[in-house]
N, C-alpha and C. Protein backbone atom coordinates (compact mmCIF):
# COMPACT_ATOMS: atom_id res chain seq x y z
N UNK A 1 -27.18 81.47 131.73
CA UNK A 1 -27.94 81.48 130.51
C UNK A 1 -28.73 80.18 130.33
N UNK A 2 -28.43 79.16 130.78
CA UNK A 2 -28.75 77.92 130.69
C UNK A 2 -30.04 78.01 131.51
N UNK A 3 -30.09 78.14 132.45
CA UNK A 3 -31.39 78.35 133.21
C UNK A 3 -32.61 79.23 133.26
N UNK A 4 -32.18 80.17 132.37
CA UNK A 4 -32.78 80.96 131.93
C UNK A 4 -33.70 80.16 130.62
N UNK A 5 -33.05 79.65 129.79
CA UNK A 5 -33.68 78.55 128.81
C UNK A 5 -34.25 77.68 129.26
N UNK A 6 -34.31 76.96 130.13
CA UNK A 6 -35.06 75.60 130.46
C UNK A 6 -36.27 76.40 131.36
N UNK A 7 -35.86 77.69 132.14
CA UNK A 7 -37.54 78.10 132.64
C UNK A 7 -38.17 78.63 131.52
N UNK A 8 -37.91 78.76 130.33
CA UNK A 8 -38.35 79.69 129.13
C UNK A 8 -39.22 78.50 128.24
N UNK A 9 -38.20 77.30 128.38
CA UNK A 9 -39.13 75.81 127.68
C UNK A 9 -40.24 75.73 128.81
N UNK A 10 -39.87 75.41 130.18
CA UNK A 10 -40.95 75.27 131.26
C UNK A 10 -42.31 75.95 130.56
N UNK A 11 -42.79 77.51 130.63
CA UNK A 11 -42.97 77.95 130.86
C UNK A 11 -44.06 77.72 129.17
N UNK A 12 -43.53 77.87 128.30
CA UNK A 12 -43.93 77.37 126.73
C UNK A 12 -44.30 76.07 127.02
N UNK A 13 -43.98 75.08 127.65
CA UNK A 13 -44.63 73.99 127.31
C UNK A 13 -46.24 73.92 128.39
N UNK A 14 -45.98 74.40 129.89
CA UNK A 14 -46.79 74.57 130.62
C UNK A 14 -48.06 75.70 129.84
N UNK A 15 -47.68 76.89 129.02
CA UNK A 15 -48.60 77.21 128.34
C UNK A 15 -49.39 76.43 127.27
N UNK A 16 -49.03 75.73 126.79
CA UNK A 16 -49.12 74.26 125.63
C UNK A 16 -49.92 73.25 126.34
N UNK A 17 -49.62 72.79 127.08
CA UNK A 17 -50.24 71.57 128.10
C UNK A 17 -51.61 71.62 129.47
N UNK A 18 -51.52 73.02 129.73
CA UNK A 18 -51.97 72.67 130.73
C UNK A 18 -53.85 73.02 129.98
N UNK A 19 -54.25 73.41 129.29
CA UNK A 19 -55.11 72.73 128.60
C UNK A 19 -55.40 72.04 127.90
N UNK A 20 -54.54 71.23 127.12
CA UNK A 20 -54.71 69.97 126.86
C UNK A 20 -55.11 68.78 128.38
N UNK A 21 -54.23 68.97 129.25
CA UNK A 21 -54.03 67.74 130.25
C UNK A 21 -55.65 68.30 131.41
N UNK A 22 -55.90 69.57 131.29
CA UNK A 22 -57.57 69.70 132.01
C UNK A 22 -58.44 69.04 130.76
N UNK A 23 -57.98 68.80 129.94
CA UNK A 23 -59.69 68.11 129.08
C UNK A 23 -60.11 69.47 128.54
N UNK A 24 -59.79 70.32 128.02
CA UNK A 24 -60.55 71.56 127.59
C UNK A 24 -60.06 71.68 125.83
N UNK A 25 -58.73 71.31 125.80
CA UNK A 25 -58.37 71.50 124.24
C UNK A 25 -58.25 69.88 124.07
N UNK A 26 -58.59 69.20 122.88
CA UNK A 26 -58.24 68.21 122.46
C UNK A 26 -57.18 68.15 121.88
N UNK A 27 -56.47 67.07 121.66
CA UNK A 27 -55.59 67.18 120.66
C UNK A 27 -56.26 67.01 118.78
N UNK A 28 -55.86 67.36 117.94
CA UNK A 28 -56.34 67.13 117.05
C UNK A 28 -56.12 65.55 116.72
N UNK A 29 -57.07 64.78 115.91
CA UNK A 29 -56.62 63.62 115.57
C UNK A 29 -56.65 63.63 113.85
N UNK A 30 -57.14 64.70 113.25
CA UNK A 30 -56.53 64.98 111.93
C UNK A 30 -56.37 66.19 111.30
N UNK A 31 -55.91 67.03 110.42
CA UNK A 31 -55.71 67.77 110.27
C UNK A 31 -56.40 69.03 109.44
N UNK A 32 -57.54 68.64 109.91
CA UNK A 32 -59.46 68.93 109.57
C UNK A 32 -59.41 70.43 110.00
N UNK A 33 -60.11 70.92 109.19
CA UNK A 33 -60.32 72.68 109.90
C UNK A 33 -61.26 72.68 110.92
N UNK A 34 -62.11 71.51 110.96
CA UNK A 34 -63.23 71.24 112.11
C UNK A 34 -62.33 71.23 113.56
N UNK A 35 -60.92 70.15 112.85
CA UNK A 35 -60.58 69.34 114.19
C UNK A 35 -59.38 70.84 115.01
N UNK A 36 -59.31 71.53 114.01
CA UNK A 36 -58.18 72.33 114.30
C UNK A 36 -59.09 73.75 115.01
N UNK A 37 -60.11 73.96 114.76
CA UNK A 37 -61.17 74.49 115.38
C UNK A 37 -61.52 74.52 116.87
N UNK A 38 -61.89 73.59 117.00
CA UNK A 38 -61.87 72.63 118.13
C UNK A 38 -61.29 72.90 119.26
N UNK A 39 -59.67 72.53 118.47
CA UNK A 39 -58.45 72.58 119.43
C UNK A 39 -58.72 73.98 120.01
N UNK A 40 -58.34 75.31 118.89
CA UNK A 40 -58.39 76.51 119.52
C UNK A 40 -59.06 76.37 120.25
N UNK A 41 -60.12 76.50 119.77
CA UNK A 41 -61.51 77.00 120.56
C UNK A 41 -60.95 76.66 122.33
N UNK A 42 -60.85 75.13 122.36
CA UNK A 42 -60.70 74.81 123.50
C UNK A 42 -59.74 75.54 124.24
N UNK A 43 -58.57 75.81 123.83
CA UNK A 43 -57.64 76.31 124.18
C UNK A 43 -57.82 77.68 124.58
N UNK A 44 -58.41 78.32 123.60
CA UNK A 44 -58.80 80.00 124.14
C UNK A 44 -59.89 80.20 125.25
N UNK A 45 -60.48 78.95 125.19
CA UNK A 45 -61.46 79.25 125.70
C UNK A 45 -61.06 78.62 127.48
N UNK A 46 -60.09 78.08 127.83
CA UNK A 46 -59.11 77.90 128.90
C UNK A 46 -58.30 78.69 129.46
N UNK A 47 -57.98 79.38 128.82
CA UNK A 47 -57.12 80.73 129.12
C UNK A 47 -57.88 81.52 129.57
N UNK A 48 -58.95 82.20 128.52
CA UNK A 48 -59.87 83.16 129.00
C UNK A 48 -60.65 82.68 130.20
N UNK A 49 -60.87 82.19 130.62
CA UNK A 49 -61.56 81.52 131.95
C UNK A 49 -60.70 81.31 133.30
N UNK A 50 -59.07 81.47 132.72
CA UNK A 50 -58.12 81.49 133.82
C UNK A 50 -57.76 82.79 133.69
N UNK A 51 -57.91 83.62 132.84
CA UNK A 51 -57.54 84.94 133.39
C UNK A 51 -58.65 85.94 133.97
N UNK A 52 -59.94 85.20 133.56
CA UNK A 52 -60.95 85.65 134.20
C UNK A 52 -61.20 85.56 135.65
N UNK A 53 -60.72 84.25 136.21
CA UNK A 53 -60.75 83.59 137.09
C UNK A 53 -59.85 84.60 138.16
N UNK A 54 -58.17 84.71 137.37
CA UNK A 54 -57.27 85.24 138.12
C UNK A 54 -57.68 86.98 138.41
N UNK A 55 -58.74 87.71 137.13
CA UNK A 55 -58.65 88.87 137.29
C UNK A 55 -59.76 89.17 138.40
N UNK A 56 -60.85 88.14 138.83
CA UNK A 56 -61.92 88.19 139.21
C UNK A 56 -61.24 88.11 141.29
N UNK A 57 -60.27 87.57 140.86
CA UNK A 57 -59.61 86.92 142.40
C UNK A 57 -58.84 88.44 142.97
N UNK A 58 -58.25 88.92 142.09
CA UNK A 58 -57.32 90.00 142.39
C UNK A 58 -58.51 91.40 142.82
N UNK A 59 -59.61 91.38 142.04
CA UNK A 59 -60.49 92.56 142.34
C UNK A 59 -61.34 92.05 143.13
N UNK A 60 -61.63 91.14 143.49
CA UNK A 60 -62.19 90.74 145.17
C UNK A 60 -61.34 91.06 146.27
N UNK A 61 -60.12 91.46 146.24
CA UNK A 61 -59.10 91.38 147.84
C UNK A 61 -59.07 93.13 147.79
């Protein structure tokens, strides 16, 4: 059970981070609807480009 939890944090934090740490989501630096904007934006807009990426890879083979 234990290992099952720490790949479950892995896995939540790697969804959390890995657009922040490419430069695509900022972090917010206040708690602005601009700045919180932003963040999404960046964030969705990282994902959608990696699943685009991944769906674009799978229907090429």
């Amino acid at each position: 059970m234990k290992i099952v939890t720490i790949i479950v944090l892995v896995v939540i934090a790697l969804f959390f981070l890995l657009p922040i740490l490419s430069g695509n989501a900022y972090i917010p630096e206040d708690m602005s609807a601009t700045e919180i904007g932003h963040f999404i934006g960046g964030f969705a807009g990282y994902w959608r480009d990696a699943l685009k990426s991944v769906f674009s890879f799978v229907r090429g083979k």
